[in-house]
N, C-alpha and C. Protein backbone atom coordinates (compact mmCIF):
# COMPACT_ATOMS: atom_id res chain seq x y z
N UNK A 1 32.36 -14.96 22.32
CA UNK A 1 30.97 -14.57 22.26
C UNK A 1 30.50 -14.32 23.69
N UNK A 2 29.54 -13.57 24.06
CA UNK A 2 28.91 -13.07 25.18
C UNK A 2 27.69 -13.15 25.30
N UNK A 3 26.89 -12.87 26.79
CA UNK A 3 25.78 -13.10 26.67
C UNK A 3 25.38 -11.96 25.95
N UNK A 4 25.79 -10.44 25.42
CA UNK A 4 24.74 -9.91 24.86
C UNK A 4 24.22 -10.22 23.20
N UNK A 5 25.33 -11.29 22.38
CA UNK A 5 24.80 -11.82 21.28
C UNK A 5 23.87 -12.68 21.30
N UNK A 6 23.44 -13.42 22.69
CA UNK A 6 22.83 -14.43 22.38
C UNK A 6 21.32 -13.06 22.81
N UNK A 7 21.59 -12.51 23.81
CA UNK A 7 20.36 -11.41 23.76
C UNK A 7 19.77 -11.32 22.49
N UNK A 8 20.79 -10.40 21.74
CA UNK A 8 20.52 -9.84 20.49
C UNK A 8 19.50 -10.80 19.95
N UNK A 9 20.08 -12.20 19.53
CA UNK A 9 19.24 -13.62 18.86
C UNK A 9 17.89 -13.43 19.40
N UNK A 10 17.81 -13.44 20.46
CA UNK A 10 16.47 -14.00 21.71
C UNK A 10 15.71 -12.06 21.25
N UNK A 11 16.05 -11.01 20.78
CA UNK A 11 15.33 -10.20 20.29
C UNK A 11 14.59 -10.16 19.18
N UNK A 12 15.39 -10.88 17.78
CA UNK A 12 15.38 -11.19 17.06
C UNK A 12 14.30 -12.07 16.53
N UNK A 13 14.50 -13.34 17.51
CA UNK A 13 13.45 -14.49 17.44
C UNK A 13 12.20 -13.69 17.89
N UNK A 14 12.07 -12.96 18.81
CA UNK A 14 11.05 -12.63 19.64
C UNK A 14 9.97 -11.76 18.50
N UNK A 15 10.81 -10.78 17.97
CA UNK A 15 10.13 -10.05 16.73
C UNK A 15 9.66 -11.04 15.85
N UNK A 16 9.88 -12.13 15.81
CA UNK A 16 8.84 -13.20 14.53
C UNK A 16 8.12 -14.16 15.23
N UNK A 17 7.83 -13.53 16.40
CA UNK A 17 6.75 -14.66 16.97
C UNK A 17 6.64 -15.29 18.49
N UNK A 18 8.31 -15.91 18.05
CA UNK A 18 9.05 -16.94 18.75
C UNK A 18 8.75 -16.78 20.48
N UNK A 19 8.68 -17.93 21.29
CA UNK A 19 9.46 -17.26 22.62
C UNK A 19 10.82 -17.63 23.32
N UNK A 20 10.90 -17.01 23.22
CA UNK A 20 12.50 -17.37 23.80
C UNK A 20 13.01 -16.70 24.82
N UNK A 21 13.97 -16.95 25.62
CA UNK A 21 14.64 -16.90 26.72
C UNK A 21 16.24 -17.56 26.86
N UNK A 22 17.00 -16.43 27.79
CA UNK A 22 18.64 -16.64 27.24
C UNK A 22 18.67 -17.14 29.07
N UNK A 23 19.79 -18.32 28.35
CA UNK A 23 19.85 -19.05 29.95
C UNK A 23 21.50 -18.53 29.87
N UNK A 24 21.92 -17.29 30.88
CA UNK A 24 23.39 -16.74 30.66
C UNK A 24 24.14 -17.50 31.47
N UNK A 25 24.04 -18.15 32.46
CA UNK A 25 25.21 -18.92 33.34
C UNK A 25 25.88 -20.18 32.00
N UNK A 26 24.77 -20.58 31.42
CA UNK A 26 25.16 -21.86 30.25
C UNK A 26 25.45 -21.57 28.75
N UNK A 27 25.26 -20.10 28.45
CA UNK A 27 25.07 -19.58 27.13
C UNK A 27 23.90 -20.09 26.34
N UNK A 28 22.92 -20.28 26.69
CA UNK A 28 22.20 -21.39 25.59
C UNK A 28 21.11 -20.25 25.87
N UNK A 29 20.43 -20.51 24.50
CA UNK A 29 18.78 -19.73 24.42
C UNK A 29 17.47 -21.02 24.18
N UNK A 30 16.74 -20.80 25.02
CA UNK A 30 15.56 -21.80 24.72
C UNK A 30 14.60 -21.01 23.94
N UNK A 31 14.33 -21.19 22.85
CA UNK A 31 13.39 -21.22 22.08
C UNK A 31 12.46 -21.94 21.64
N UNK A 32 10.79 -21.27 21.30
CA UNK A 32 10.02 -22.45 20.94
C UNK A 32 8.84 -21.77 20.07
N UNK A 33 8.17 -22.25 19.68
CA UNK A 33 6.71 -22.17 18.67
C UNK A 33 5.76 -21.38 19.95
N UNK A 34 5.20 -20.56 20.05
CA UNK A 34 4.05 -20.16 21.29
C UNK A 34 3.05 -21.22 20.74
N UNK A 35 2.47 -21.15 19.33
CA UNK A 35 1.37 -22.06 19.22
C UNK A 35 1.57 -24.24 19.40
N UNK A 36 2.40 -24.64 19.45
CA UNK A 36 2.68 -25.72 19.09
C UNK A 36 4.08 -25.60 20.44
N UNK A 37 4.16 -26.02 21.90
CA UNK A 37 5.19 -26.23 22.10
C UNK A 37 6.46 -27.26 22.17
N UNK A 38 5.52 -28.11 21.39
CA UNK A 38 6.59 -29.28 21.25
C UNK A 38 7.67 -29.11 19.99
N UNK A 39 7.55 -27.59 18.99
CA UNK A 39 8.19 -27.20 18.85
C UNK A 39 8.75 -26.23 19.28
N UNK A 40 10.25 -26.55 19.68
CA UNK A 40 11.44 -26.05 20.57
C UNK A 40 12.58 -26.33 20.51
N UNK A 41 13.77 -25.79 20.69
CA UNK A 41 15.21 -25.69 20.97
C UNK A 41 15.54 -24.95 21.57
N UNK A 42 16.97 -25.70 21.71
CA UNK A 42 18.27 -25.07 22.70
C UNK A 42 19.01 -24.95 21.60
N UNK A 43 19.51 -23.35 21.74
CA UNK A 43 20.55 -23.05 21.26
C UNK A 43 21.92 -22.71 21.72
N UNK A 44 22.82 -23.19 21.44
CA UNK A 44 23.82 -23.03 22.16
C UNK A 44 25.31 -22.03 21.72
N UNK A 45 25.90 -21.08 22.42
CA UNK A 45 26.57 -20.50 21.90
C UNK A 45 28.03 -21.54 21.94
N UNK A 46 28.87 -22.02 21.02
CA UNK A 46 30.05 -22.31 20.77
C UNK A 46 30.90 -21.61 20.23
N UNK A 47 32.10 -21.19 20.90
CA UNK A 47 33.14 -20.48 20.36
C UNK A 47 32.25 -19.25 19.44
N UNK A 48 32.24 -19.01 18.29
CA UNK A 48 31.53 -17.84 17.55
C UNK A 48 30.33 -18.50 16.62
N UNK A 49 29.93 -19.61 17.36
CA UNK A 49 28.59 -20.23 16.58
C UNK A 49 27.91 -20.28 17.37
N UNK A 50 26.42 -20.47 16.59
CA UNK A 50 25.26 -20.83 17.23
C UNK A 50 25.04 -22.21 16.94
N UNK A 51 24.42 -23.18 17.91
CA UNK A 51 24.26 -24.65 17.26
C UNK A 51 23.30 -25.54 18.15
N UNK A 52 22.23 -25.91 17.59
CA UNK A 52 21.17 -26.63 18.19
C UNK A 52 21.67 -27.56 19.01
N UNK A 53 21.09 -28.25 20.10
CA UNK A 53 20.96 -29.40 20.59
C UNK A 53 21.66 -30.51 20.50
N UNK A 54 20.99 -30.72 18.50
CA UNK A 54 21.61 -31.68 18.09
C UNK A 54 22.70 -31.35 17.30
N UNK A 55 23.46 -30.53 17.09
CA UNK A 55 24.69 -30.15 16.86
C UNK A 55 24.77 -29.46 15.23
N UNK A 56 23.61 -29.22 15.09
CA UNK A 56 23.42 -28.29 13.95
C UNK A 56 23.80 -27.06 13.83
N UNK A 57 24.63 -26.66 13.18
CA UNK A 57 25.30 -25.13 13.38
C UNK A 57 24.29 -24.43 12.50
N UNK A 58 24.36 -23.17 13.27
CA UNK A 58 23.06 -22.27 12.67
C UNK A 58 23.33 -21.13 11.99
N UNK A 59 24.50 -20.67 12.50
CA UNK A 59 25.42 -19.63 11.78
C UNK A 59 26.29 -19.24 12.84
N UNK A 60 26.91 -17.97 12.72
CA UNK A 60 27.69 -17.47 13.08
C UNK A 60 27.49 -15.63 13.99
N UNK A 61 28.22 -15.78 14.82
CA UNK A 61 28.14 -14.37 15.86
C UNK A 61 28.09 -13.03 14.29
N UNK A 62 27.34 -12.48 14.91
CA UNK A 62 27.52 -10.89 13.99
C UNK A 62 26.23 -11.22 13.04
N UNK A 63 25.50 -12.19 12.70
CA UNK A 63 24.47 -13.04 11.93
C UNK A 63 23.78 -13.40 12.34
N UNK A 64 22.85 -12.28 13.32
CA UNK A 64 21.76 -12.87 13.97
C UNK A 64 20.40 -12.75 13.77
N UNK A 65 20.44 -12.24 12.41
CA UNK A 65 19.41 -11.89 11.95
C UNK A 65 19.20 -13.14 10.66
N UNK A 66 19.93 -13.39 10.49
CA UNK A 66 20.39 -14.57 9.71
C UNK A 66 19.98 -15.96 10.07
N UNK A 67 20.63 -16.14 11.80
CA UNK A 67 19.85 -17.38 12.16
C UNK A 67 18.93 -17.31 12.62
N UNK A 68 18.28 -16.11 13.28
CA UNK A 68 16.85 -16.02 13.76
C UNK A 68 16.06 -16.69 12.74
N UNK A 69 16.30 -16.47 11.30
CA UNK A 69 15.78 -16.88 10.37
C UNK A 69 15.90 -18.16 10.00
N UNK A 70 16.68 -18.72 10.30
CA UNK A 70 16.78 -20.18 10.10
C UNK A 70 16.34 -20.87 11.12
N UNK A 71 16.25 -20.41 12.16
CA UNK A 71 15.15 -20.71 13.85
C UNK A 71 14.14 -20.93 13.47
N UNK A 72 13.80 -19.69 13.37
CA UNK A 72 12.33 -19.45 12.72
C UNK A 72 11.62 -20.41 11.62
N UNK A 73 12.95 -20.79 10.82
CA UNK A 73 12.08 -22.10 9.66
C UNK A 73 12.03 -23.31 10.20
N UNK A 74 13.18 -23.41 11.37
CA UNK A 74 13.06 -25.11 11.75
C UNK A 74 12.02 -24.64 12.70
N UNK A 75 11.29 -24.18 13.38
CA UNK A 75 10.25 -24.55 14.31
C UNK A 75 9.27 -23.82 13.58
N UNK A 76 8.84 -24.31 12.04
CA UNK A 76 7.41 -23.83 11.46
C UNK A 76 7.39 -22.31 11.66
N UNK A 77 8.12 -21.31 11.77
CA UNK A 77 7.57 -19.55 11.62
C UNK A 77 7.96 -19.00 10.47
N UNK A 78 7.26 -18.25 10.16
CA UNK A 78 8.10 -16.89 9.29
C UNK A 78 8.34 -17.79 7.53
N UNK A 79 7.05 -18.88 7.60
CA UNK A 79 7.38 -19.45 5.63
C UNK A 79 6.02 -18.13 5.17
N UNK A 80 6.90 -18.37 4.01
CA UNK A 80 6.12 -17.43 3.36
C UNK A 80 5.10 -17.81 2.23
N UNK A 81 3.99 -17.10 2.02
CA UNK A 81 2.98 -17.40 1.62
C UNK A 81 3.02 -18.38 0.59
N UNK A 82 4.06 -18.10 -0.73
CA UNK A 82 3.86 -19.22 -1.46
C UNK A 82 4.24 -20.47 -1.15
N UNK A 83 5.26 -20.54 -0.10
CA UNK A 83 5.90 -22.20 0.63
C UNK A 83 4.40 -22.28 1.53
N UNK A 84 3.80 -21.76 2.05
CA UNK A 84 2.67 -22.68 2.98
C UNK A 84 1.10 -22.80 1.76
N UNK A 85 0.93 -22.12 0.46
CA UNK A 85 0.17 -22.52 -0.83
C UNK A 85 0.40 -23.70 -1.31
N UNK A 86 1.98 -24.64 -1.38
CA UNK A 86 2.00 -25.17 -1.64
C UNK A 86 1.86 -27.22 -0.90
């Protein structure tokens, strides 16, 4: 994996809200909530995964539209109307 997948991610996130930023010497992307910043992560590129902090794998290289989306749910973005009705 390279830094331009983790780009790709950090585009991805960015289109739903998110802010994020790719730290390329370490592979990792910091991401966070703009409204709320104590929601946030590090994401980290491993071998052909993505994986939080705490060692949560998020998916996989080529699927970044995939985990943007799963980003996006662990730091509160992108629920959809009937999950925040309820």
């Amino acid at each position: 994996m390279d830094n331009d997948d983790l780009r790709h991610l950090c585009a991805r996130l960015a289109a739903r809200g998110l802010t994020a930023a790719v730290n390329e010497p370490e592979r990792q992307l910091s991401v966070s909530n703009p409204l709320n910043s104590r929601l946030s992560e590090q994401i980290s590129a491993v071998d052909a995964h993505y994986v939080t902090s705490f060692g949560y794998e998020i998916g996989e290289r080529g699927r970044e539209e995939d985990c943007a989306e799963r980003i996006a749910r662990i730091l509160a973005v992108g629920l959809t109307t009937e999950a925040s009705a309820t």
